[in-house]
N, C-alpha and C. Protein backbone atom coordinates (compact mmCIF):
# COMPACT_ATOMS: atom_id res chain seq x y z
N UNK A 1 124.99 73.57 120.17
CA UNK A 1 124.29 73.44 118.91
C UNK A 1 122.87 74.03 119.04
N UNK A 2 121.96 73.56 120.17
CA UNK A 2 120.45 74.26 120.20
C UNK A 2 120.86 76.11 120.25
N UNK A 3 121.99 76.50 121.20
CA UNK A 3 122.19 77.82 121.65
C UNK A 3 122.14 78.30 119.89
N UNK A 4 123.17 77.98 119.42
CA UNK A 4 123.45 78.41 117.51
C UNK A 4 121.71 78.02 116.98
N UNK A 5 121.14 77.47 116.98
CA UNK A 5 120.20 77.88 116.31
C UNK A 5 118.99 78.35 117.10
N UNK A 6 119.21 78.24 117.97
CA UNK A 6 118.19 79.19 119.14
C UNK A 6 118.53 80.92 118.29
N UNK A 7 119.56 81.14 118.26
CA UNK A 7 120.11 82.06 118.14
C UNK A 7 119.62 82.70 116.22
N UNK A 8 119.76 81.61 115.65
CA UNK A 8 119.88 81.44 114.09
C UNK A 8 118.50 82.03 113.72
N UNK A 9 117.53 81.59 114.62
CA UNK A 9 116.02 81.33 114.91
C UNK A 9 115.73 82.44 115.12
N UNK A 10 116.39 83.40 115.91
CA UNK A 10 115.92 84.41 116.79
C UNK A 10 115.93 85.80 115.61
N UNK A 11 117.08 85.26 115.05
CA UNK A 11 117.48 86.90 113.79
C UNK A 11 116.71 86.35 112.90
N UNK A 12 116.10 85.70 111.89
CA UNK A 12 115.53 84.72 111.02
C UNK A 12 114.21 85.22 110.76
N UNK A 13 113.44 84.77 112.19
CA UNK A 13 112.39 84.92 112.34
C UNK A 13 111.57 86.39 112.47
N UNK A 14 112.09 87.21 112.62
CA UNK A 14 111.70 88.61 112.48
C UNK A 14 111.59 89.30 111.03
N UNK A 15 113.14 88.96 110.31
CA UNK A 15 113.17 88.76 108.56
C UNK A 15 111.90 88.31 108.33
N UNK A 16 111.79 86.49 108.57
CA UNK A 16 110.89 86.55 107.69
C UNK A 16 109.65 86.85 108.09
N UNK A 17 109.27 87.53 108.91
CA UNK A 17 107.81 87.73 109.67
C UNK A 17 107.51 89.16 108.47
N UNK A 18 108.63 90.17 108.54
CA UNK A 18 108.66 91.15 108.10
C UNK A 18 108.83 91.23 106.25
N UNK A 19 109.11 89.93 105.94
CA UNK A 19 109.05 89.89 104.30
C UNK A 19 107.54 89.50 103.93
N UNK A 20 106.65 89.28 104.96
CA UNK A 20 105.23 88.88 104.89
C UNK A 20 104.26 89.41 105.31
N UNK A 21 104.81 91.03 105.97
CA UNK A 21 103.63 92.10 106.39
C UNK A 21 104.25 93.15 105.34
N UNK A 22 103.27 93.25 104.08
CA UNK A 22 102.98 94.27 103.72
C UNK A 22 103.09 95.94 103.93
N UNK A 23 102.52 96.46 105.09
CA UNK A 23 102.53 97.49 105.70
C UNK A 23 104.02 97.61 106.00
N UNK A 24 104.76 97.00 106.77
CA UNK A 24 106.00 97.52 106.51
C UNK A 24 106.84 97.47 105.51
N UNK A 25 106.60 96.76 104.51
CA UNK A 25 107.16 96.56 103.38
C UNK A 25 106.83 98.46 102.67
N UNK A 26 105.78 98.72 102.91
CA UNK A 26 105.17 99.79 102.20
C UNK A 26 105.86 100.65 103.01
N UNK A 27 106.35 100.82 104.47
CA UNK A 27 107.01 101.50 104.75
C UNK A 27 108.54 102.04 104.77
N UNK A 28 108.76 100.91 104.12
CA UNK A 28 110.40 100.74 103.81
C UNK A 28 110.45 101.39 102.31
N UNK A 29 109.57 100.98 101.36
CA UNK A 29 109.57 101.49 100.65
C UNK A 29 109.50 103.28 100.65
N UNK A 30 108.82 103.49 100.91
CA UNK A 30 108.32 105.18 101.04
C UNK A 30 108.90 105.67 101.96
N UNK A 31 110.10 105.19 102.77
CA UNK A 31 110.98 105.76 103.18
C UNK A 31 112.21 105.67 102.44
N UNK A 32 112.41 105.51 101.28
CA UNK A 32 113.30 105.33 100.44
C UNK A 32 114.63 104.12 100.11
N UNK A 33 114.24 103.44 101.22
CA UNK A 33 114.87 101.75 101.65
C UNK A 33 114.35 100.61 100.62
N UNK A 34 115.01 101.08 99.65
CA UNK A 34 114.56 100.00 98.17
C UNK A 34 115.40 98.23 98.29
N UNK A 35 116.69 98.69 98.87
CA UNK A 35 117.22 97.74 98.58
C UNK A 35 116.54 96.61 100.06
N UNK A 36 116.34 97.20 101.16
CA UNK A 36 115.70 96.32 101.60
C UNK A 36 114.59 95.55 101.66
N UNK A 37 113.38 96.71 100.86
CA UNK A 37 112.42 95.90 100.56
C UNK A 37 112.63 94.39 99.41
N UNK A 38 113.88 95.25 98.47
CA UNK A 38 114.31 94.00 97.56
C UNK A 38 114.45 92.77 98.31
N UNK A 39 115.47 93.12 99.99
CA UNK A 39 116.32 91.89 100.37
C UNK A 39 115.23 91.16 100.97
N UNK A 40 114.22 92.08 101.52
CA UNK A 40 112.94 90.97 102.13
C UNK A 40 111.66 90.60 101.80
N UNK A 41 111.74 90.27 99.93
CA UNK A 41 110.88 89.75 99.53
C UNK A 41 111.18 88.46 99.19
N UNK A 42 110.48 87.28 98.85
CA UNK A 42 110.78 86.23 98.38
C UNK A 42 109.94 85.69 96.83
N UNK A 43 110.28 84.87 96.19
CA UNK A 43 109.24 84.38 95.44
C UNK A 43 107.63 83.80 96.33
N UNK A 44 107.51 83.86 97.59
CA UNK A 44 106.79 83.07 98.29
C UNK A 44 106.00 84.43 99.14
N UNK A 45 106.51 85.53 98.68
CA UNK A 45 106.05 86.88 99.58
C UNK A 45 104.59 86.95 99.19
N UNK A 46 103.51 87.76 99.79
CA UNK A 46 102.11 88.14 99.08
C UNK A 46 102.59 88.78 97.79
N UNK A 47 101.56 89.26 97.15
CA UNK A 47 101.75 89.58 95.44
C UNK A 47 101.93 91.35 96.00
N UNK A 48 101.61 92.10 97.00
CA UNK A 48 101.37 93.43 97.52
C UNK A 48 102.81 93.49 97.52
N UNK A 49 103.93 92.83 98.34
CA UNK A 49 105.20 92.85 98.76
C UNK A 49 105.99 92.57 97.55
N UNK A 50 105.82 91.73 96.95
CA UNK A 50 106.79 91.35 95.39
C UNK A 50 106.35 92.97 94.33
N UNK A 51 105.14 93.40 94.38
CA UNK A 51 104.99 94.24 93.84
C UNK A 51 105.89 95.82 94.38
N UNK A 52 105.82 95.98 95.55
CA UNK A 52 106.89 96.72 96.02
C UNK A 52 108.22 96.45 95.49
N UNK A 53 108.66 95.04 95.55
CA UNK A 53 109.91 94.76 95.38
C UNK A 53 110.49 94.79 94.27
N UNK A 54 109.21 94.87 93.23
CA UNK A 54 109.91 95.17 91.77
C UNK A 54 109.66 96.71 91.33
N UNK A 55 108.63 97.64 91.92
CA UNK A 55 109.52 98.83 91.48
C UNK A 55 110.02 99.57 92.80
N UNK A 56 110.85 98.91 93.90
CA UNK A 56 111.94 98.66 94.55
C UNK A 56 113.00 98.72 93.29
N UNK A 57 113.33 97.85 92.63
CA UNK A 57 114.36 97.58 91.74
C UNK A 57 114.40 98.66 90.78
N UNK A 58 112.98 99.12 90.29
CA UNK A 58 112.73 100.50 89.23
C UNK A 58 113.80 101.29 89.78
N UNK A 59 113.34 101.88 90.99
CA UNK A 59 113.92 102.91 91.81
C UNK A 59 115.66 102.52 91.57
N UNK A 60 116.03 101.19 92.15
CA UNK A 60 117.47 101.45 91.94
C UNK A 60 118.01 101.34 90.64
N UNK A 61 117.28 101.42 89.61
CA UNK A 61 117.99 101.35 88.33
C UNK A 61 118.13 99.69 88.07
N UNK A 62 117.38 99.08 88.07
CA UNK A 62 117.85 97.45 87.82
C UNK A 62 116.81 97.22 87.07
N UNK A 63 116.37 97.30 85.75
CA UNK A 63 115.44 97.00 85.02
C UNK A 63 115.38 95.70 84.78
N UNK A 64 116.61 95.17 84.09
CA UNK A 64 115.84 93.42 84.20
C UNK A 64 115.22 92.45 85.11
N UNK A 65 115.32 93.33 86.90
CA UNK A 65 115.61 92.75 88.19
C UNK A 65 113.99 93.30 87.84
N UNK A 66 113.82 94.13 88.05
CA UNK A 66 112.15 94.85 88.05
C UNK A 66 111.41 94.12 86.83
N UNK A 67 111.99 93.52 85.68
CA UNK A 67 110.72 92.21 84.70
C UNK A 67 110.79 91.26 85.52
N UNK A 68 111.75 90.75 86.14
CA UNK A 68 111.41 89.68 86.54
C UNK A 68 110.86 89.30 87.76
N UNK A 69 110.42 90.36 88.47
CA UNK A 69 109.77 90.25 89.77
C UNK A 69 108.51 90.50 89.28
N UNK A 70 108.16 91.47 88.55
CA UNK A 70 106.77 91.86 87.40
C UNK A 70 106.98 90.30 87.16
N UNK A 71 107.25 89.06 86.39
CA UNK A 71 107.00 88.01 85.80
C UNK A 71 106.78 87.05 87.06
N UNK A 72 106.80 87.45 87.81
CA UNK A 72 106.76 86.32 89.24
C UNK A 72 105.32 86.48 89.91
N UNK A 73 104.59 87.97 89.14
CA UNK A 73 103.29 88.38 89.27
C UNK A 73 102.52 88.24 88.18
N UNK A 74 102.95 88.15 87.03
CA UNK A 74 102.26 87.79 85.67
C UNK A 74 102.04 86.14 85.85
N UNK A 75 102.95 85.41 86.62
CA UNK A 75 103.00 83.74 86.83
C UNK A 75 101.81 83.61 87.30
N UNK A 76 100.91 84.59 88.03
CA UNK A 76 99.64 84.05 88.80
C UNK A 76 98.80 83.68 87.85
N UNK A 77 97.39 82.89 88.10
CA UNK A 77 96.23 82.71 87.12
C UNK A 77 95.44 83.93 86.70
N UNK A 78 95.33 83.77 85.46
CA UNK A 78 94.62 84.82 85.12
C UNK A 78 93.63 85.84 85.70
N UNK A 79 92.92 84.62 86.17
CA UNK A 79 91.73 85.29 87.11
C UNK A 79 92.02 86.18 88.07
N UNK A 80 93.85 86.11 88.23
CA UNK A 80 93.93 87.01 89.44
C UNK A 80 94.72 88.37 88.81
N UNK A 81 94.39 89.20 89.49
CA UNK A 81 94.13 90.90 88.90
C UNK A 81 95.91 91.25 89.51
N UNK A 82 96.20 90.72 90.11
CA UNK A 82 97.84 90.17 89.93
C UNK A 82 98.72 90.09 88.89
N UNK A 83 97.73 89.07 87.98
CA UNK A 83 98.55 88.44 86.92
C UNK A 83 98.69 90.05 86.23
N UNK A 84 97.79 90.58 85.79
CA UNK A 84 97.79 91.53 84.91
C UNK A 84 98.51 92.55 85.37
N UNK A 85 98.66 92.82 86.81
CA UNK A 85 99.58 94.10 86.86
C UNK A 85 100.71 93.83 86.88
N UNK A 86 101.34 92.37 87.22
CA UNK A 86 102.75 92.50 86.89
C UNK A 86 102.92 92.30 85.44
N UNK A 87 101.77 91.75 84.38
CA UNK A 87 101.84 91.60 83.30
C UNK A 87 102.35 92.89 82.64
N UNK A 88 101.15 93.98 83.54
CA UNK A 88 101.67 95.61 83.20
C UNK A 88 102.96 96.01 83.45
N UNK A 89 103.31 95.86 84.66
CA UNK A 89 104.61 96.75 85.01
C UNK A 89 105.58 95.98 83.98
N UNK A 90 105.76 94.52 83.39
CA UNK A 90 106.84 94.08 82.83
C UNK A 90 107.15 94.79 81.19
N UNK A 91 105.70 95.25 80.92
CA UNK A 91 105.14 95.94 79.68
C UNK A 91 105.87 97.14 79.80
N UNK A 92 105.20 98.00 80.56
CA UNK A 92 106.01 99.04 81.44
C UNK A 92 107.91 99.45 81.11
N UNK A 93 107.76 98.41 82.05
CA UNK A 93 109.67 98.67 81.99
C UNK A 93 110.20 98.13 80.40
N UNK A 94 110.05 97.12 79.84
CA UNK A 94 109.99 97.06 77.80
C UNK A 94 109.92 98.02 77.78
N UNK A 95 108.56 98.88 77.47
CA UNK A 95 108.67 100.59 77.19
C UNK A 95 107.85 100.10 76.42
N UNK A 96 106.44 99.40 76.65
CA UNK A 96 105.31 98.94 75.88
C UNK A 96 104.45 99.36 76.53
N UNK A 97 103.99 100.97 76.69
CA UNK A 97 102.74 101.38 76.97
C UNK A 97 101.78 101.28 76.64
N UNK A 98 101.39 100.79 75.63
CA UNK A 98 100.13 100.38 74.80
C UNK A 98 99.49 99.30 75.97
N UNK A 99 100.67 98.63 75.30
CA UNK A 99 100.00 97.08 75.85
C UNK A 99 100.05 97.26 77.76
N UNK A 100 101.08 97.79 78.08
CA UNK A 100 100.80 98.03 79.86
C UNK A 100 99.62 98.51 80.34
N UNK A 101 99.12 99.80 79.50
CA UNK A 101 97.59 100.17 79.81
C UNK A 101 96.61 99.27 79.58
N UNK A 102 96.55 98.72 78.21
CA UNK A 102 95.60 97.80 78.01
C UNK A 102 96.00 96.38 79.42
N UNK A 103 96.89 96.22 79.97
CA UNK A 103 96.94 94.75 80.80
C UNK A 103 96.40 96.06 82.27
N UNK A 104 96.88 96.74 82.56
CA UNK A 104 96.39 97.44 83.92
C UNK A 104 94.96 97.72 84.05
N UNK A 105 94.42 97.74 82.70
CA UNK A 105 93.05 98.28 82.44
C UNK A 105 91.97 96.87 82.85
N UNK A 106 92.90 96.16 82.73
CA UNK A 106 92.38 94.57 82.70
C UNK A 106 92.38 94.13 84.51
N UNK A 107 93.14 94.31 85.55
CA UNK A 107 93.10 94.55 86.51
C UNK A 107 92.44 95.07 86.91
N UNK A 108 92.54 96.41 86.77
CA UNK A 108 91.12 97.00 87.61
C UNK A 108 89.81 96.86 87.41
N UNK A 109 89.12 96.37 85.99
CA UNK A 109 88.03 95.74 85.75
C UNK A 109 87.82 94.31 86.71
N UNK A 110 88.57 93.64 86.57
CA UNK A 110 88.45 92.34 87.35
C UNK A 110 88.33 92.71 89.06
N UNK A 111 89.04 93.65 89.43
CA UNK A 111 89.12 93.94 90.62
C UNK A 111 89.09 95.43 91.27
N UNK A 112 87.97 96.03 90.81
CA UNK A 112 87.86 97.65 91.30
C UNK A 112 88.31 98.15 92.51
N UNK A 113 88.47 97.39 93.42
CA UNK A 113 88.82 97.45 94.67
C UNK A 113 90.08 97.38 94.96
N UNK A 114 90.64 97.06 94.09
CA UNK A 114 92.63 96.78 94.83
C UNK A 114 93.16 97.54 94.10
N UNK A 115 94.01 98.80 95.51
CA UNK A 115 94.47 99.97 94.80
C UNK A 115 95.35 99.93 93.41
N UNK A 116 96.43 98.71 93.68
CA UNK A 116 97.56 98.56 92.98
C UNK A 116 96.77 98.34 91.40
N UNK A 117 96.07 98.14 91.33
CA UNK A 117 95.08 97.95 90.03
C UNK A 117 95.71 99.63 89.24
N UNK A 118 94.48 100.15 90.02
CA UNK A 118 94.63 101.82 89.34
C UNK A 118 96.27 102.12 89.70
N UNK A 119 96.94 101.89 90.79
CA UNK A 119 98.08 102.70 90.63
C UNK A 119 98.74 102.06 89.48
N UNK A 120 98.80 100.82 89.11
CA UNK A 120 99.32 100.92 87.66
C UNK A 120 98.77 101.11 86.93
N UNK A 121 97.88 101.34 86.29
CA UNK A 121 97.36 102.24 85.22
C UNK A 121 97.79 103.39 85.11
N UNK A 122 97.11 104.07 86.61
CA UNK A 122 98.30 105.31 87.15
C UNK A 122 99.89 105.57 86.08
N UNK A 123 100.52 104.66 86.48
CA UNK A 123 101.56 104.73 86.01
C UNK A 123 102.05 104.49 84.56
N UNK A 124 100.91 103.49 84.00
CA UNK A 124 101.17 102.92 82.93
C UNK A 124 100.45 104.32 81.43
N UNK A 125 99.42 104.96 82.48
CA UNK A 125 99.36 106.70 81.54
C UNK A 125 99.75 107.36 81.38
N UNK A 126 100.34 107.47 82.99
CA UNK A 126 101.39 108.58 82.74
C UNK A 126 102.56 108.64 81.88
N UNK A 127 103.28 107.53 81.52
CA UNK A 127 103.93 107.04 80.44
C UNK A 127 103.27 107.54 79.34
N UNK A 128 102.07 107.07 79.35
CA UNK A 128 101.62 107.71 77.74
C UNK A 128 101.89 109.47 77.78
N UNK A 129 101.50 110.16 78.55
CA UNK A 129 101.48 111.39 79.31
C UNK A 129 100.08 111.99 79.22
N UNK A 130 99.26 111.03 79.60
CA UNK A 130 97.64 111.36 79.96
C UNK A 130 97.62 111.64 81.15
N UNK A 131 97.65 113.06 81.67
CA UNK A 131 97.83 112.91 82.94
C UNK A 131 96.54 113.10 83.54
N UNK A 132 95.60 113.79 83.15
CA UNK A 132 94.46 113.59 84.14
C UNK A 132 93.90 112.44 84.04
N UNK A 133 93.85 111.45 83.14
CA UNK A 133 93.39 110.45 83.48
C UNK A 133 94.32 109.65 84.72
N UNK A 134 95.74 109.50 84.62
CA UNK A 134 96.47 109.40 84.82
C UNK A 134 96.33 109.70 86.78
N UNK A 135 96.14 111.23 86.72
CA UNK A 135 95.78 111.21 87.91
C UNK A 135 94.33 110.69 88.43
N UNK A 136 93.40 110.33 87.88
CA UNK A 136 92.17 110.04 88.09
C UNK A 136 92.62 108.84 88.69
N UNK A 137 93.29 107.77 88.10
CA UNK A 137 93.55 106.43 88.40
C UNK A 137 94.29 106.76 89.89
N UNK A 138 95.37 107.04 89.86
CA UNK A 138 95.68 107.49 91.36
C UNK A 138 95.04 107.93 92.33
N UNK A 139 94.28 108.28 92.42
CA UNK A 139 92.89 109.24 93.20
C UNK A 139 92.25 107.92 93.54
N UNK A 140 92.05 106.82 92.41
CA UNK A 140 91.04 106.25 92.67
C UNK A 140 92.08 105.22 94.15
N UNK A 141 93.27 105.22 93.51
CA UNK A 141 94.14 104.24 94.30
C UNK A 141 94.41 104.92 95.77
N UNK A 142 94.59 106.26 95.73
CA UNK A 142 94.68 106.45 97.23
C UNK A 142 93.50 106.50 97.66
N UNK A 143 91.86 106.72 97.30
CA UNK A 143 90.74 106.86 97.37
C UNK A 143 90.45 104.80 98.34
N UNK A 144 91.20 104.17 97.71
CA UNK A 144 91.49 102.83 98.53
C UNK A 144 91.75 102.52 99.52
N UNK A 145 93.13 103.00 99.05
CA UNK A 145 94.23 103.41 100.21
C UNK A 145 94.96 104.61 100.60
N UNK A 146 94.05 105.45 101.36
CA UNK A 146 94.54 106.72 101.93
C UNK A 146 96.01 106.49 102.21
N UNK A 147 96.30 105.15 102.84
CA UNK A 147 97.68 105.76 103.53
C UNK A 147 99.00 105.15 102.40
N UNK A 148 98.29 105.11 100.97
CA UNK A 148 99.82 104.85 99.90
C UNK A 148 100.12 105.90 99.36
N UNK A 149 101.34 106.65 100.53
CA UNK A 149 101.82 107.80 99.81
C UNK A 149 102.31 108.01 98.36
N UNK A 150 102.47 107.52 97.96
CA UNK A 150 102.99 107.32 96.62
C UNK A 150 101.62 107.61 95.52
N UNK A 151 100.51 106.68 96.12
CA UNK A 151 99.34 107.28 95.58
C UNK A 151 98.92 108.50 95.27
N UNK A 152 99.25 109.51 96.40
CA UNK A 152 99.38 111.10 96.56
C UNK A 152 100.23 111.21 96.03
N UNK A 153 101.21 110.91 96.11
CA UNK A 153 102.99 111.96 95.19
C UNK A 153 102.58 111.62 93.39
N UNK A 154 102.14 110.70 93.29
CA UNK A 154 101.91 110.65 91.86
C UNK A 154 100.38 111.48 91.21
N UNK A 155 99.37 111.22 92.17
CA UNK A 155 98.00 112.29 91.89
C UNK A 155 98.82 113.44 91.32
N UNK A 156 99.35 114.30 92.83
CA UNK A 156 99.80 115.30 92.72
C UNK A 156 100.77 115.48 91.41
N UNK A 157 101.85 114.65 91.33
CA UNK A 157 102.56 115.23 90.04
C UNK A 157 101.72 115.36 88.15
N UNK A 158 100.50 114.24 88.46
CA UNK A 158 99.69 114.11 87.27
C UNK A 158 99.07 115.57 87.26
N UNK A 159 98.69 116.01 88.90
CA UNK A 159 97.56 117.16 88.71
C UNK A 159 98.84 118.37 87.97
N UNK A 160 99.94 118.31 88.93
CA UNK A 160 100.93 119.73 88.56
C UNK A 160 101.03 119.81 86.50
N UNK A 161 101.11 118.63 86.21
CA UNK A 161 101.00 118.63 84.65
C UNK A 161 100.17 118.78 84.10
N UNK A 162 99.00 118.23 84.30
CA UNK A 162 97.54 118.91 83.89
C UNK A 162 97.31 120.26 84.38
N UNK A 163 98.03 120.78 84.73
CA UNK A 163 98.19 122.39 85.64
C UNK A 163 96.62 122.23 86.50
N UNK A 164 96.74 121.49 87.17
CA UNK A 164 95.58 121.29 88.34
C UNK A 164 96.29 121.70 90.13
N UNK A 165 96.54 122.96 89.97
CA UNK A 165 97.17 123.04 91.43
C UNK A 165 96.64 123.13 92.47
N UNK A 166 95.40 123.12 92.45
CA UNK A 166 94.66 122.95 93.73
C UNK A 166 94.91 121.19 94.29
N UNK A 167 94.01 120.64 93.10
CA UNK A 167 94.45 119.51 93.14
C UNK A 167 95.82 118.28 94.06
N UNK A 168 96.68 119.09 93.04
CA UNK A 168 98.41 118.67 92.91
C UNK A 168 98.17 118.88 94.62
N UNK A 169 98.22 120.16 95.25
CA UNK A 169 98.68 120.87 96.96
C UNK A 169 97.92 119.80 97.63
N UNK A 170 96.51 119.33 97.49
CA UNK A 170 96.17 118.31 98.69
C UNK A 170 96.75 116.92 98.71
N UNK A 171 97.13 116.41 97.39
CA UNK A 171 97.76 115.12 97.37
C UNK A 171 99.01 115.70 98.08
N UNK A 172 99.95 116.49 97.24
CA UNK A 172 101.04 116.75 97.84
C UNK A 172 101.30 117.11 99.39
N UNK A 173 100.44 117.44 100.12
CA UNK A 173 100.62 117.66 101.36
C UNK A 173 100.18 116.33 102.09
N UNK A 174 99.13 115.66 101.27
CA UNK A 174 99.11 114.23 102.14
C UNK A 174 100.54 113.27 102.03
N UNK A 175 100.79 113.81 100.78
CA UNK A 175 102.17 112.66 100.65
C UNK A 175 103.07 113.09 101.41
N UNK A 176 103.40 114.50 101.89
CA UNK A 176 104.46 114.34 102.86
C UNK A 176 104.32 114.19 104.57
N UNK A 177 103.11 114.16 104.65
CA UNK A 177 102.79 113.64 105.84
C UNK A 177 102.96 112.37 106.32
N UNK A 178 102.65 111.52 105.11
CA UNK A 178 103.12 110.01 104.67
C UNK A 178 103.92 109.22 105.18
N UNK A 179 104.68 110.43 104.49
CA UNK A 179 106.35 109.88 103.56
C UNK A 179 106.92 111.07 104.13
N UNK A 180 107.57 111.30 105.34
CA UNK A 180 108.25 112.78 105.29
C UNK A 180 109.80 112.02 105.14
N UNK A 181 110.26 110.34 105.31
CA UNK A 181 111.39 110.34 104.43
C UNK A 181 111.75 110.04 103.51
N UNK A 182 110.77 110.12 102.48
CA UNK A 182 110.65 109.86 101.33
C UNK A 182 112.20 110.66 100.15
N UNK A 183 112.47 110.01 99.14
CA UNK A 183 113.70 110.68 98.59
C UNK A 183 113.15 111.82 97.65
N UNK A 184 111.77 111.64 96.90
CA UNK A 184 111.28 112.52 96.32
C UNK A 184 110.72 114.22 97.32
N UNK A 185 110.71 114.15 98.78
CA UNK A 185 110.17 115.11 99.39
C UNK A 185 110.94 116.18 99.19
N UNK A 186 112.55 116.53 98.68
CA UNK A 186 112.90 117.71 98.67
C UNK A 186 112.27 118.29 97.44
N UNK A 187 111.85 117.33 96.46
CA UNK A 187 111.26 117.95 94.98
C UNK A 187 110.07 118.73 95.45
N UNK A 188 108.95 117.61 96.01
CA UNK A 188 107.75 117.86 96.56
C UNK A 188 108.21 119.64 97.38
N UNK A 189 108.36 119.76 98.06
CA UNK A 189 108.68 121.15 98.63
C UNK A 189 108.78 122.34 97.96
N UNK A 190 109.87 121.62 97.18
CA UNK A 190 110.28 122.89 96.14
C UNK A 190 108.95 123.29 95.35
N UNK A 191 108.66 122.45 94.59
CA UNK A 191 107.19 122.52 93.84
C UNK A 191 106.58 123.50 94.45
N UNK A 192 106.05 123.03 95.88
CA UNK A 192 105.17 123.27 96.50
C UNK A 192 105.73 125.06 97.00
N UNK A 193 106.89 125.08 97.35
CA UNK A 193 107.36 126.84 97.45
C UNK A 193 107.54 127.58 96.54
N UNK A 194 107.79 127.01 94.93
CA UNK A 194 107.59 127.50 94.20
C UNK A 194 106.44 128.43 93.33
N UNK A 195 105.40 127.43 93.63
CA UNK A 195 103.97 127.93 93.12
C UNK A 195 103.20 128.66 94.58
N UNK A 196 103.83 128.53 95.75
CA UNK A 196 103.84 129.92 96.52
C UNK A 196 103.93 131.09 96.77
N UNK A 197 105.16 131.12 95.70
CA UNK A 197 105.30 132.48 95.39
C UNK A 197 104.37 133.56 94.45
């Protein structure tokens, strides 16, 4: 009986060590491993990791799975710049850009400092299809956090639409340095050999 849960203990405990560091969560993600970041978040994860885990779910096509992990981040107190970005992303996936910008906009005021602020805004413009602002917010988010590739893959795609290609090439080359197994990198390439020519 101790051997079985010696044992139980031993696989368990790594799970959940790993549903509670962030950084690899971010790496599972941006290596294109959605469904695991899904399998190793909890309602009890940091708000950084649940936020992965719901557009984790974006990525696989599970939209009601992605409100309701967004609503497990809107559950926080107001005061926390949390509440508002999952308030955003749930806005977001509805297909209520108005109101997603206005709740992301509300985040990053409360909290200038936490990338995920601007990267949803980031995201919640680009929806509108403002893209330099759009990329501005991203800039500001990898400007945080250099190492959230995704921060770069989205700059860059805001700059390629605003036809900013200087721009677009330095995000884009940071993001695949990143992320070289990222699922978006064969796009990234092409882009990038395309406007080579």
């Amino acid at each position: 009986m101790t051997r079985a849960l010696m044992t139980a203990l031993a696989i368990l405990l790594p799970a959940l060590a790993m549903a509670q560091d962030p950084g690899e969560i971010q790496r599972l993600f941006e290596a294109g491993k959605f469904q695991q970041v899904v399998a190793a978040s909890t309602p009890a994860s940091p708000p950084d990791v649940l936020y992965f885990a719901a557009q984790s779910q974006q990525k696989l096509g599970a939209t009601d799975q992605a409100a309701q992990a967004f609503n497990q981040l809107a559950a926080r107190p107001e005061a926390d710049p949390w509440h508002f970005i999952g308030l955003s992303g749930r806005q977001l996936v509805e297909g209520n850009a108005d109101a997603s910008v206005a709740s992301a906009r509300q985040a990053a005021a409360i909290a200038p400092d936490l990338p995920a602020g601007h990267f949803q805004l980031g995201l919640a413009l680009a929806r509108q299809q403002q893209w330099p602002e759009a990329a501005a917010e991203f800039e500001a988010a990898s400007d945080r956090q250099p190492t959230n590739a995704y921060a770069h893959y989205y700059a860059g795609m805001m700059h390629y639409r605003a036809n900013r290609i200087d721009r677009m090439a330095v995000h884009f080359e940071q993001f695949l340095k990143l992320a070289p197994e990222a699922p978006e990198r064969p796009e990234v390439l092409s882009i990038m050999r395309t406007l080579k020519r």
